[in-house]
Protein backbone atom coordinates (compact mmCIF):
# COMPACT_ATOMS: atom_id res chain seq x y z
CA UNK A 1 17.96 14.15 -3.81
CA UNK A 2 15.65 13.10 -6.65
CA UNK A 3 16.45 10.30 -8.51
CA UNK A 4 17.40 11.19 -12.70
CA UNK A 5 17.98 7.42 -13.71
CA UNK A 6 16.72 3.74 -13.66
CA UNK A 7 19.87 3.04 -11.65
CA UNK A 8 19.06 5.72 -9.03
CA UNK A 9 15.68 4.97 -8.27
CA UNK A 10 16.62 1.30 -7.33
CA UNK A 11 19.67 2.34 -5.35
CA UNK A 12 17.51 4.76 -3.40
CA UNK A 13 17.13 3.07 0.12
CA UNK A 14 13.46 3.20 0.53
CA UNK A 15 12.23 2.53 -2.88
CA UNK A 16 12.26 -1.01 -2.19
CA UNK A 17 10.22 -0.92 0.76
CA UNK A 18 7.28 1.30 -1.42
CA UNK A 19 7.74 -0.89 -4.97
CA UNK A 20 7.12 -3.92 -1.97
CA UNK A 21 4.16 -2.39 -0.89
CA UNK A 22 2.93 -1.49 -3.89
CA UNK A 23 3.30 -5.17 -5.28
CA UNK A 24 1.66 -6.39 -1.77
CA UNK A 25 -1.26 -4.28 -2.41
CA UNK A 26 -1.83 -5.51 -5.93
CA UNK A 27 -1.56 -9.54 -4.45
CA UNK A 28 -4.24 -7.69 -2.06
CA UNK A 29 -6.31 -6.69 -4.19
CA UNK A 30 -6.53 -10.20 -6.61
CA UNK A 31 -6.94 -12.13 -3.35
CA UNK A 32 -10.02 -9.69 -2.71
CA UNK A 33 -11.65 -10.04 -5.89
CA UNK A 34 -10.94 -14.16 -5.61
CA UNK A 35 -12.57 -14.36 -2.50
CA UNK A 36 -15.84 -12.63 -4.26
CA UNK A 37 -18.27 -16.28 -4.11
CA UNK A 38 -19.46 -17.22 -0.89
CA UNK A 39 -18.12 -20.47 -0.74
CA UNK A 40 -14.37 -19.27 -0.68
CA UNK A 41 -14.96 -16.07 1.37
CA UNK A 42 -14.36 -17.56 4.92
CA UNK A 43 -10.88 -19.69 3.65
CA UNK A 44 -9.28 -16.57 1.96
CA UNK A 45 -10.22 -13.93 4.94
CA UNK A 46 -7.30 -14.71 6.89
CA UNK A 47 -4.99 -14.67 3.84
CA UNK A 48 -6.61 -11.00 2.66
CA UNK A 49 -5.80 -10.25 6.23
CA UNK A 50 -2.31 -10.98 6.46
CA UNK A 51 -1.65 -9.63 3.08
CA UNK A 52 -3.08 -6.16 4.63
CA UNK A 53 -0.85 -6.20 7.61
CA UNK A 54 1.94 -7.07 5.26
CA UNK A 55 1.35 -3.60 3.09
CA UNK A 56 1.26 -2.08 6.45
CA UNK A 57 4.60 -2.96 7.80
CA UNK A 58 6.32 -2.28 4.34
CA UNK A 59 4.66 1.10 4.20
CA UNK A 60 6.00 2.04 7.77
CA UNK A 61 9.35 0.67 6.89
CA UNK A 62 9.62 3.40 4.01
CA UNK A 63 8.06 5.99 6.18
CA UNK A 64 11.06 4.90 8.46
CA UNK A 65 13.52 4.95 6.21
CA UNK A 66 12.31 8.44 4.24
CA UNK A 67 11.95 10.04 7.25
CA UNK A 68 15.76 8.70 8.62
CA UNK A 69 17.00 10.31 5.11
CA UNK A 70 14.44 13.56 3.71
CA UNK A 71 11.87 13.18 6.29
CA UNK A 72 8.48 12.54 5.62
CA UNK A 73 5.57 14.93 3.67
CA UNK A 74 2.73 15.81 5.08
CA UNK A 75 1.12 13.32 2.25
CA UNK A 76 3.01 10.52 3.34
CA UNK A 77 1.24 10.49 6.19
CA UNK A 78 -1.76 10.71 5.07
CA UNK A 79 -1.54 8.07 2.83
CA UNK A 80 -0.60 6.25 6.17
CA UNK A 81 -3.98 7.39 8.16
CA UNK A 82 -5.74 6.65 5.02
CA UNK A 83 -4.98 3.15 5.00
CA UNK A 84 -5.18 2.73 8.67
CA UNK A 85 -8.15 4.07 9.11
CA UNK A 86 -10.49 4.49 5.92
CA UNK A 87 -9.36 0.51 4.18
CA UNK A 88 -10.46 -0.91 7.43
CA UNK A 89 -14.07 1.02 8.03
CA UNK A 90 -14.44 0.59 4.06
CA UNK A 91 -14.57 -3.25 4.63
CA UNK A 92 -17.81 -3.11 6.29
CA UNK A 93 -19.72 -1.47 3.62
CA UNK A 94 -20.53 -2.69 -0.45
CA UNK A 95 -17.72 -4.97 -1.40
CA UNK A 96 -17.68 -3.30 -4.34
CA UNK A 97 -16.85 0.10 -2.48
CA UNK A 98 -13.96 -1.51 -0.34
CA UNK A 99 -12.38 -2.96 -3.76
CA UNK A 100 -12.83 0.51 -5.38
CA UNK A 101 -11.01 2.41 -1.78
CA UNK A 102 -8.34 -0.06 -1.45
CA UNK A 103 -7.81 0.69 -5.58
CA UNK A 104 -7.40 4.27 -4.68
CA UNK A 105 -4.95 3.32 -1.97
CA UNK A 106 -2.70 2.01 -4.65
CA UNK A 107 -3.31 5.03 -6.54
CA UNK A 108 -1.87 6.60 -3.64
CA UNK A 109 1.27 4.27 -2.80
CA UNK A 110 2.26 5.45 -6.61
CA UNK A 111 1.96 8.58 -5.91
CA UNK A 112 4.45 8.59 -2.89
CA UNK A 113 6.79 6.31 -4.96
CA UNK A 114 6.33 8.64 -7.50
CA UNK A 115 6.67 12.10 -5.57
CA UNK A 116 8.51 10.98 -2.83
CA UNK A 117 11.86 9.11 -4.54
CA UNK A 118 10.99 10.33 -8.14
């Protein structure tokens, strides 16, 4: 069932658990780009950390709860392996090409939100 109003969308069980995600991601991403001096890098890693592991859970809560209702896309999931898998290896190279990946993983989170409930 696709959502056709404002009221919808927000009554729809797992768009909570993706707008969550998607607002974790975007704390993510400002706690990245605040960590950028030296000086401050070390105190703010665990914090960036934590953060990521929080987008994590809230992304497999609405993969839970789509898949309990519509069941999941094949996209959903590989939104999932993309930000298991390609986030974390993208941390060891430029810091300028992890901020850019993890950018496109929010690109992505919308476009569930926006395919998946929408």
């Amino acid at each position: 069932m696709q959502a056709t109003s404002l009221g919808d969308i927000f009554s729809h069980p797992s768009f909570l658990s993706i707008l969550l995600a998607i607002l974790i991601v975007i704390a993510n991403i400002m706690i990245g780009v605040s960590m950028l001096p030296q000086d401050i890098r070390m105190k703010r890693y665990k914090l960036h950390r934590y953060v990521y592991w929080a987008v994590l859970v809230s992304l497999g809560v609405f993969l839970v709860v789509t898949h309990r209702l519509l069941g999941n896309s094949l996209f959903n999931y590989l939104v999932l392996i993309y930000f298991v898998t390609i986030i974390p290896l993208s941390r060891k190279w430029n810091v300028t090409a992890h901020a850019i990946i993890s950018s496109i993983g929010l690109v992505l989170l919308v476009g569930i939100a926006a395919f998946s409930i929408l």
